[in-house]
PDB file of N, CA and C in Angstrom:
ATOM      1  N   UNK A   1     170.694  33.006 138.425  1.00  0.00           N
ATOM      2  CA  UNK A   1     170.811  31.742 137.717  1.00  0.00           C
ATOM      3  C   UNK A   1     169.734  30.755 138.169  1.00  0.00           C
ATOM      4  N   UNK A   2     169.247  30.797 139.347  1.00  0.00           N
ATOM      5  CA  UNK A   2     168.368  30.055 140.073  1.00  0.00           C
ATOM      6  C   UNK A   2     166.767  30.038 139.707  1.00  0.00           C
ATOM      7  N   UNK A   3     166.523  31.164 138.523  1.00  0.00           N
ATOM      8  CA  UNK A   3     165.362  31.351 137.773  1.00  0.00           C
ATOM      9  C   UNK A   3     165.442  30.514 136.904  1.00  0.00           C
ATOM     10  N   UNK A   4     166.471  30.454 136.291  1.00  0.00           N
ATOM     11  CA  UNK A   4     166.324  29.331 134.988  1.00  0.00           C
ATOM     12  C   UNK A   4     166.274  27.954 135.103  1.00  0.00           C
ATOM     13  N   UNK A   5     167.159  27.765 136.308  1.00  0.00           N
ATOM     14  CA  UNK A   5     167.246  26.087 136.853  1.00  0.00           C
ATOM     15  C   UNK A   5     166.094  25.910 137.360  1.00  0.00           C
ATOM     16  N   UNK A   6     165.441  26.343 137.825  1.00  0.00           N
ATOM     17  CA  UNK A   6     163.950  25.780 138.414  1.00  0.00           C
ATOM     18  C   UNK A   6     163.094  25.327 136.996  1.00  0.00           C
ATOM     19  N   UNK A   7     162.718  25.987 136.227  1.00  0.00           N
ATOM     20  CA  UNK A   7     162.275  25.679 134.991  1.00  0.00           C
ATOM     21  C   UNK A   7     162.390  24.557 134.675  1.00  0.00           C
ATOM     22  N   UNK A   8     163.967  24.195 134.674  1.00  0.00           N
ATOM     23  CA  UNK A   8     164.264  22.518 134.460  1.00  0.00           C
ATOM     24  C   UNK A   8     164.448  21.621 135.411  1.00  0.00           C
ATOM     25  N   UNK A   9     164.645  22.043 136.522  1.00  0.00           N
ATOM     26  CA  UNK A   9     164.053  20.995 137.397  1.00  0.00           C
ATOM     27  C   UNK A   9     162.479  20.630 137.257  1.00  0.00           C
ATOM     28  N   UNK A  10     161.312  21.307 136.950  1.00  0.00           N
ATOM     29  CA  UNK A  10     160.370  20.909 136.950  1.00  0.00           C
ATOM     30  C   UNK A  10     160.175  19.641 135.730  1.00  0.00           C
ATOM     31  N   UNK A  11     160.698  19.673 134.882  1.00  0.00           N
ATOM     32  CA  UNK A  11     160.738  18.645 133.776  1.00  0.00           C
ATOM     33  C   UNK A  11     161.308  17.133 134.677  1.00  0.00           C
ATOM     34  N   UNK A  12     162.467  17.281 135.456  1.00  0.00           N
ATOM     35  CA  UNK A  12     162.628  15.973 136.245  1.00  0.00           C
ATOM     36  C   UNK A  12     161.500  15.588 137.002  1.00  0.00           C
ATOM     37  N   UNK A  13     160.925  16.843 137.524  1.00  0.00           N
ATOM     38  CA  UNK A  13     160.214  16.540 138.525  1.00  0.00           C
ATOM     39  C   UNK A  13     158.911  16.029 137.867  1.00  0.00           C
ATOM     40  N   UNK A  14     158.238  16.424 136.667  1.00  0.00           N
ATOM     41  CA  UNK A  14     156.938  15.410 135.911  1.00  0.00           C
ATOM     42  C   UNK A  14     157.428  14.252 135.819  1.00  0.00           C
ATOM     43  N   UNK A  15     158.588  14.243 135.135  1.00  0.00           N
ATOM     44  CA  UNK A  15     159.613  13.017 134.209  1.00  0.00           C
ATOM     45  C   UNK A  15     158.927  12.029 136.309  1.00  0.00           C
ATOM     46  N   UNK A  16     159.473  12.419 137.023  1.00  0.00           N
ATOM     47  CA  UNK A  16     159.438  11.321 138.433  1.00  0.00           C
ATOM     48  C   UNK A  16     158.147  11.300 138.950  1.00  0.00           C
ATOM     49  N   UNK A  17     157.223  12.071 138.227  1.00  0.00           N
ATOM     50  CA  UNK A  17     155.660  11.832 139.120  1.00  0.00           C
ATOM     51  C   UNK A  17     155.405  10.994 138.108  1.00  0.00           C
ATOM     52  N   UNK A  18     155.800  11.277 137.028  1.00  0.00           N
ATOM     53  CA  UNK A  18     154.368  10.010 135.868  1.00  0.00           C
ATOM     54  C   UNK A  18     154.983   8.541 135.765  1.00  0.00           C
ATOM     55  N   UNK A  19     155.989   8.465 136.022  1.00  0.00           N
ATOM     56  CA  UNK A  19     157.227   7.858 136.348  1.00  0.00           C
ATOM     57  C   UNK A  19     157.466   7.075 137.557  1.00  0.00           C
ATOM     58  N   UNK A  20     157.073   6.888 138.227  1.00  0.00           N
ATOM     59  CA  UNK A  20     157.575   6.962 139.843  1.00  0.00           C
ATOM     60  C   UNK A  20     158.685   5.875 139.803  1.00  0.00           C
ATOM     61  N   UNK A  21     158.387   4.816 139.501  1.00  0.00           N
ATOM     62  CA  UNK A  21     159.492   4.061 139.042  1.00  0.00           C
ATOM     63  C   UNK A  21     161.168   4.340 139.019  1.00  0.00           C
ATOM     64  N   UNK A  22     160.824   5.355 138.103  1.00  0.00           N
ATOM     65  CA  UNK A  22     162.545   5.987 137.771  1.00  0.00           C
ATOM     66  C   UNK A  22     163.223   6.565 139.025  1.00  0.00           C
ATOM     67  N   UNK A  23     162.510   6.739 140.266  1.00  0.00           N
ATOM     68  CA  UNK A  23     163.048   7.035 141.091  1.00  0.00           C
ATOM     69  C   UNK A  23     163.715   6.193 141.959  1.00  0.00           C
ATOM     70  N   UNK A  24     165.312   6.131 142.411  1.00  0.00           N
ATOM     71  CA  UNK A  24     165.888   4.920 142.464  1.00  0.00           C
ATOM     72  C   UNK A  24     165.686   4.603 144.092  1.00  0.00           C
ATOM     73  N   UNK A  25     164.875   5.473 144.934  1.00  0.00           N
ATOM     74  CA  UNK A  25     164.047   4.804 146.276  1.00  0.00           C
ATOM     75  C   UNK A  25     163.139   4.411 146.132  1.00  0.00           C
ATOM     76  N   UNK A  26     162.434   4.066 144.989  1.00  0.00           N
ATOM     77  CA  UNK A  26     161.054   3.561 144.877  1.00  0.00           C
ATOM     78  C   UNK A  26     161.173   2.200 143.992  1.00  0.00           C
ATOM     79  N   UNK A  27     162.016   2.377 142.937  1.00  0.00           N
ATOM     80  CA  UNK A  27     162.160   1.091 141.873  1.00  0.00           C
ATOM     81  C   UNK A  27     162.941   0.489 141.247  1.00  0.00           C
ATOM     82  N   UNK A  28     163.631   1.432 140.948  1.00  0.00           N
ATOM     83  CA  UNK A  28     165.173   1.275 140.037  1.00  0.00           C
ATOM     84  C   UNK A  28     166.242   1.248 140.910  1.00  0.00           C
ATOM     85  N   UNK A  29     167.016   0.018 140.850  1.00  0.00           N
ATOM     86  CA  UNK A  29     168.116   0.137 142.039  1.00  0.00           C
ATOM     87  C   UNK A  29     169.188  -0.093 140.930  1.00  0.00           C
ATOM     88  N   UNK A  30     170.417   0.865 141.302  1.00  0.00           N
ATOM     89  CA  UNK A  30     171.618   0.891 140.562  1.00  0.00           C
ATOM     90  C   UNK A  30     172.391  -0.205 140.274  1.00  0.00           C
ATOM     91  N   UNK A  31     172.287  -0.606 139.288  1.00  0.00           N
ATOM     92  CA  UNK A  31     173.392  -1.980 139.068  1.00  0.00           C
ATOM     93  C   UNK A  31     172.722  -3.666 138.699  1.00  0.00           C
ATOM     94  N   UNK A  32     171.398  -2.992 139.027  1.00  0.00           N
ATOM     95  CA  UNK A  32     170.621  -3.958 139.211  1.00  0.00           C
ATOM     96  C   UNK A  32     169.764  -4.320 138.407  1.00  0.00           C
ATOM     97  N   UNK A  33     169.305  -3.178 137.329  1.00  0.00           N
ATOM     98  CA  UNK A  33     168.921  -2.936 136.399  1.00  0.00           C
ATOM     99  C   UNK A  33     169.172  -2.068 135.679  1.00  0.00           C
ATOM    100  N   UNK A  34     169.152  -2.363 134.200  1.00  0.00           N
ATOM    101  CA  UNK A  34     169.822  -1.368 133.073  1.00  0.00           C
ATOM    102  C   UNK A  34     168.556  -0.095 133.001  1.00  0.00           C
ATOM    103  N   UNK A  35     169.082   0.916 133.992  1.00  0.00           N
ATOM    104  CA  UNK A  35     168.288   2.089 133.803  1.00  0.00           C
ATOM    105  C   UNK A  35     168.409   3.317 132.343  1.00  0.00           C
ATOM    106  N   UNK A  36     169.594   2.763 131.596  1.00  0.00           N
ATOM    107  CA  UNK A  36     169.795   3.239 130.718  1.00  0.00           C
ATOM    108  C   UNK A  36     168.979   3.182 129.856  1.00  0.00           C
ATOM    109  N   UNK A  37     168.270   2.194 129.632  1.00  0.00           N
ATOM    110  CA  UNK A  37     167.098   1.732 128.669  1.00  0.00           C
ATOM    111  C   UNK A  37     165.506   2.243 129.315  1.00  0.00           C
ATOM    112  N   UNK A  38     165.567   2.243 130.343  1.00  0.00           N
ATOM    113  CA  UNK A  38     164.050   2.772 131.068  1.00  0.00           C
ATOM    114  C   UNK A  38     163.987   3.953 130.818  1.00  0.00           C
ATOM    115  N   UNK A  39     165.470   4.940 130.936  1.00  0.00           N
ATOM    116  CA  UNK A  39     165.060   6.536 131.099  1.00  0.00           C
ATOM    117  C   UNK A  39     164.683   6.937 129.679  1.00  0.00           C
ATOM    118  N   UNK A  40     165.124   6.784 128.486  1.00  0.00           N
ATOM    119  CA  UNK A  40     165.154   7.524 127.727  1.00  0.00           C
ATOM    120  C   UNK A  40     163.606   7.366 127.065  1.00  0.00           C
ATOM    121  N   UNK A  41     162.809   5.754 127.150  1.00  0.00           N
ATOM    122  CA  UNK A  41     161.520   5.291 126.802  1.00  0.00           C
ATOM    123  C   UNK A  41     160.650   6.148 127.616  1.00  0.00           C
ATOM    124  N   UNK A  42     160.952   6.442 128.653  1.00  0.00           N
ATOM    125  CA  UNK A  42     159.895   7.018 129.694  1.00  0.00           C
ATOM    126  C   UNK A  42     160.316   9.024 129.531  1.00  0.00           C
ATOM    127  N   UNK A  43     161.473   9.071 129.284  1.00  0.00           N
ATOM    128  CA  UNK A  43     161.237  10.855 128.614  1.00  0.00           C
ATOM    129  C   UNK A  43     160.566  10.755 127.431  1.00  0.00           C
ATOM    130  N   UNK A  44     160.515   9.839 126.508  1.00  0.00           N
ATOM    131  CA  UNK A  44     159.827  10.304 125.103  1.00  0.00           C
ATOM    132  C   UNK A  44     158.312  10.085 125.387  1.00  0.00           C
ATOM    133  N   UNK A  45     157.870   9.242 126.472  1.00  0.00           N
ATOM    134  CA  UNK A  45     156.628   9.609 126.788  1.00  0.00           C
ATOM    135  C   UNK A  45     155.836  10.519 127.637  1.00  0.00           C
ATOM    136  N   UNK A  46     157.080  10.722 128.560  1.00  0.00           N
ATOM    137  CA  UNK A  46     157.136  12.158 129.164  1.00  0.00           C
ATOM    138  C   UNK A  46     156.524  13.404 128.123  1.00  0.00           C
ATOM    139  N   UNK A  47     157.349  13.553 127.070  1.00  0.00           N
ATOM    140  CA  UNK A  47     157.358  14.429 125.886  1.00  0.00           C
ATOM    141  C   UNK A  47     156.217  14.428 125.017  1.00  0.00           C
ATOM    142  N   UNK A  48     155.670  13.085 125.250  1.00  0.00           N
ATOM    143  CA  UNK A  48     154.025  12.849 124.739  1.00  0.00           C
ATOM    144  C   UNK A  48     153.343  13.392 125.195  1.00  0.00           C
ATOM    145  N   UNK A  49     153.306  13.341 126.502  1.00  0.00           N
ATOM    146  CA  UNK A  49     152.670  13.824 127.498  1.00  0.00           C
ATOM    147  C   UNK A  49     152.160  15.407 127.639  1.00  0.00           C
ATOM    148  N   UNK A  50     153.407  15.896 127.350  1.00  0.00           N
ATOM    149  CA  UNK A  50     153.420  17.488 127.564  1.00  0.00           C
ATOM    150  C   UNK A  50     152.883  17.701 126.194  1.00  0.00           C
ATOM    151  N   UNK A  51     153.079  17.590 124.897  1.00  0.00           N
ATOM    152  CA  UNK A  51     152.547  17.971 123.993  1.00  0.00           C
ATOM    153  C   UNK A  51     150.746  17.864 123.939  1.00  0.00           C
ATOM    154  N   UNK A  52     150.340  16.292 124.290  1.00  0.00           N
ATOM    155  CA  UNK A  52     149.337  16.670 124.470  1.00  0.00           C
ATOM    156  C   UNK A  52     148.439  17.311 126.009  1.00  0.00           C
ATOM    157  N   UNK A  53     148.889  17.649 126.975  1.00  0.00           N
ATOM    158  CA  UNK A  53     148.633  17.927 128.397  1.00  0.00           C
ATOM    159  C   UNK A  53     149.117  19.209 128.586  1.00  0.00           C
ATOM    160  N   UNK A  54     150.454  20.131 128.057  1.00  0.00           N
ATOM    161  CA  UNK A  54     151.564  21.258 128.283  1.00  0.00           C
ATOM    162  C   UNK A  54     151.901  20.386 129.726  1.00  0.00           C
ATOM    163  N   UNK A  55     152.665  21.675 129.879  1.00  0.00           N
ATOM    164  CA  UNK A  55     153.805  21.606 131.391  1.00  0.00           C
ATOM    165  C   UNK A  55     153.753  23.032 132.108  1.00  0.00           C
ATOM    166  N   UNK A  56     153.870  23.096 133.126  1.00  0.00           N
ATOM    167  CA  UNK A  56     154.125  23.978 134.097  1.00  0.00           C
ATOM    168  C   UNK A  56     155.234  24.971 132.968  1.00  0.00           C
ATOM    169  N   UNK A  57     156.222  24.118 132.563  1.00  0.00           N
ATOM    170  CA  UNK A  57     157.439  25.208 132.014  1.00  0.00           C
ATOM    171  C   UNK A  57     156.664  25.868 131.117  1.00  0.00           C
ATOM    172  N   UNK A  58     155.763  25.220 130.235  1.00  0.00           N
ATOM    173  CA  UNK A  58     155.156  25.962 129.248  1.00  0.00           C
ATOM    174  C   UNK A  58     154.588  27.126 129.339  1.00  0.00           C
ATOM    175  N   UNK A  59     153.624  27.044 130.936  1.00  0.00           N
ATOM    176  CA  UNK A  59     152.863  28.248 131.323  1.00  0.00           C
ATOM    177  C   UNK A  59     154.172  29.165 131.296  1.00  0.00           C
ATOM    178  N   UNK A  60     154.814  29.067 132.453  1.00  0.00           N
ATOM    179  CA  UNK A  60     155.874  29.748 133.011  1.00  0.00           C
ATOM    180  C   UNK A  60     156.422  30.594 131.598  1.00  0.00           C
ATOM    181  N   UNK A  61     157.055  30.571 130.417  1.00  0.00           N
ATOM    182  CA  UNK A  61     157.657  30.474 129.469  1.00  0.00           C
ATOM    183  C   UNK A  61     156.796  31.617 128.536  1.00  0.00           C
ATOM    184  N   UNK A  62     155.341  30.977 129.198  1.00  0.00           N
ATOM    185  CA  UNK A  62     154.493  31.627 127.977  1.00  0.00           C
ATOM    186  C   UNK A  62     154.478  31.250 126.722  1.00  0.00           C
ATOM    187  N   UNK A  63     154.628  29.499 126.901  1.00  0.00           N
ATOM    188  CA  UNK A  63     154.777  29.218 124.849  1.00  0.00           C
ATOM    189  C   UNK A  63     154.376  28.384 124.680  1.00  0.00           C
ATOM    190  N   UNK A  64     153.758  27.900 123.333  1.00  0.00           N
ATOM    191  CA  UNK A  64     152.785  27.474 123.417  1.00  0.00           C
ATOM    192  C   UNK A  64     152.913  25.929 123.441  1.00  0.00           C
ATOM    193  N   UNK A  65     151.878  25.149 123.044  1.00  0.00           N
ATOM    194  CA  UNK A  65     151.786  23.596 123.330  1.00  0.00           C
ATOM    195  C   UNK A  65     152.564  23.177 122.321  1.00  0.00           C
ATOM    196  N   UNK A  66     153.763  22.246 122.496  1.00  0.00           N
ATOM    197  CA  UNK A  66     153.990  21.541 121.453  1.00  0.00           C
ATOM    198  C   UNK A  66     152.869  20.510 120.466  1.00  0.00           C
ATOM    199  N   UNK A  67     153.294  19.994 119.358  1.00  0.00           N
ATOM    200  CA  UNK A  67     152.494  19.482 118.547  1.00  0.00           C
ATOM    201  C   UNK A  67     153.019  17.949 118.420  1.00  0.00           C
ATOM    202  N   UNK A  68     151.817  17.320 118.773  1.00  0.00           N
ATOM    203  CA  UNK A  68     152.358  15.636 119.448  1.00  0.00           C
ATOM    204  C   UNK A  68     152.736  15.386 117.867  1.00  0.00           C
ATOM    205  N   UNK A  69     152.199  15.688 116.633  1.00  0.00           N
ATOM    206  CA  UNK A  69     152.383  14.760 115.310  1.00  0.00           C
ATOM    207  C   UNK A  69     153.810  15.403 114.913  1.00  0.00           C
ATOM    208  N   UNK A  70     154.076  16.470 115.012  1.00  0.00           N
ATOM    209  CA  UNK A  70     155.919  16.948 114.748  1.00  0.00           C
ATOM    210  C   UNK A  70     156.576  16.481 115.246  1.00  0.00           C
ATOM    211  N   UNK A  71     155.974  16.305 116.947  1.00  0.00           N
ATOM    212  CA  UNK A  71     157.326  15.988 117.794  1.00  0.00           C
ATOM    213  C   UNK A  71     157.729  13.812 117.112  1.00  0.00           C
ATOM    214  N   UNK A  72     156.681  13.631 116.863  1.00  0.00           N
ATOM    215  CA  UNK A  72     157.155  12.407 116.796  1.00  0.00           C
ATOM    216  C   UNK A  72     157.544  11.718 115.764  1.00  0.00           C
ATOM    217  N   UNK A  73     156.969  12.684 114.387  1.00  0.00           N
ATOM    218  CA  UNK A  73     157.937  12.795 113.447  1.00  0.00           C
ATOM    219  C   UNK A  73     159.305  13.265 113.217  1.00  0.00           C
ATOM    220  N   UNK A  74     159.535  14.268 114.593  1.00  0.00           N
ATOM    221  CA  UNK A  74     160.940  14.635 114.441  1.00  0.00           C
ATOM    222  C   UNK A  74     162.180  13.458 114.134  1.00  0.00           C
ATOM    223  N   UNK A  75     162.857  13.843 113.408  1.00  0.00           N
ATOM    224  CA  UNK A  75     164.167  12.941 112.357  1.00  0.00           C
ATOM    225  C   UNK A  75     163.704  11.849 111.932  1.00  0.00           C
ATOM    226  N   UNK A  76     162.062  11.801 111.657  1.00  0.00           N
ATOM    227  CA  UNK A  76     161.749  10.787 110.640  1.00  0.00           C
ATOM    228  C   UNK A  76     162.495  11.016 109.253  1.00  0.00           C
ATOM    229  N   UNK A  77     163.526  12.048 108.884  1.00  0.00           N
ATOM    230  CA  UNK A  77     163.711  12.849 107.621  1.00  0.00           C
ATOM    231  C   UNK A  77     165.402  11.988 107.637  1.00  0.00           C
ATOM    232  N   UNK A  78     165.673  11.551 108.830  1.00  0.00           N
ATOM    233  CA  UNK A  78     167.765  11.404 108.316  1.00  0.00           C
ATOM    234  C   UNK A  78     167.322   9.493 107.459  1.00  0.00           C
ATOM    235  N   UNK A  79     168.299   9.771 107.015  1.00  0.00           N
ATOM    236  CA  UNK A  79     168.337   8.862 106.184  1.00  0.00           C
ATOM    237  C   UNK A  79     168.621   6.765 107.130  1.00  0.00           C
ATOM    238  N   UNK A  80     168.954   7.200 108.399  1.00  0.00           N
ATOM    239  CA  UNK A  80     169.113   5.530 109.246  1.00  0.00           C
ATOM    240  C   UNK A  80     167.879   5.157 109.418  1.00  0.00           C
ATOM    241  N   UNK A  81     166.612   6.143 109.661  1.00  0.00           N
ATOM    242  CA  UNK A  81     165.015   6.068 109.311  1.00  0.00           C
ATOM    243  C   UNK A  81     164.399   4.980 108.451  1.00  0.00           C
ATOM    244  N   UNK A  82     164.922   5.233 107.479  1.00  0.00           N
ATOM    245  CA  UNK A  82     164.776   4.637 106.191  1.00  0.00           C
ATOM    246  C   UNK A  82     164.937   3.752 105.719  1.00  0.00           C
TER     247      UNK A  82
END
């Protein structure tokens, strides 16, 4: 099981290098600020990131680069979009 969890730990682990911030010994202290709103802005640029840069998981995986103009069109299509 310990093959697959590493894979995704490495995604926290970019998500906290490009990031450093999000790490709550360095910036973000609990209670103190609404980290709810920081994390999810800083994965979708995370996700920028890898599309245009890849990721370690990607090598690992063997697949290929995501595509920055899909990913950020993704659910431009549901209708609250609109």
């Amino acid at each position: 099981m310990s093959r697959a969890r590493i894979p995704n730990e490495w995604g926290f682990g970019k998500l906290k290098l490009n990031f450093a911030y999000l790490d709550f010994k360095q910036g973000l202290k609990p209670f103190q600020q609404d980290i709810a709103v920081y994390w999810p802005v800083a994965q979708m640029l995370n996700n920028c990131h890898t599309c245009l840069y890849g990721s370690q998981t990607n090598t690992y995986f063997d697949m290929p680069q995501p595509n920055l103009e899909e990913y950020l069109r993704m659910g431009s299509d549901f209708p609250v979009f609109r």
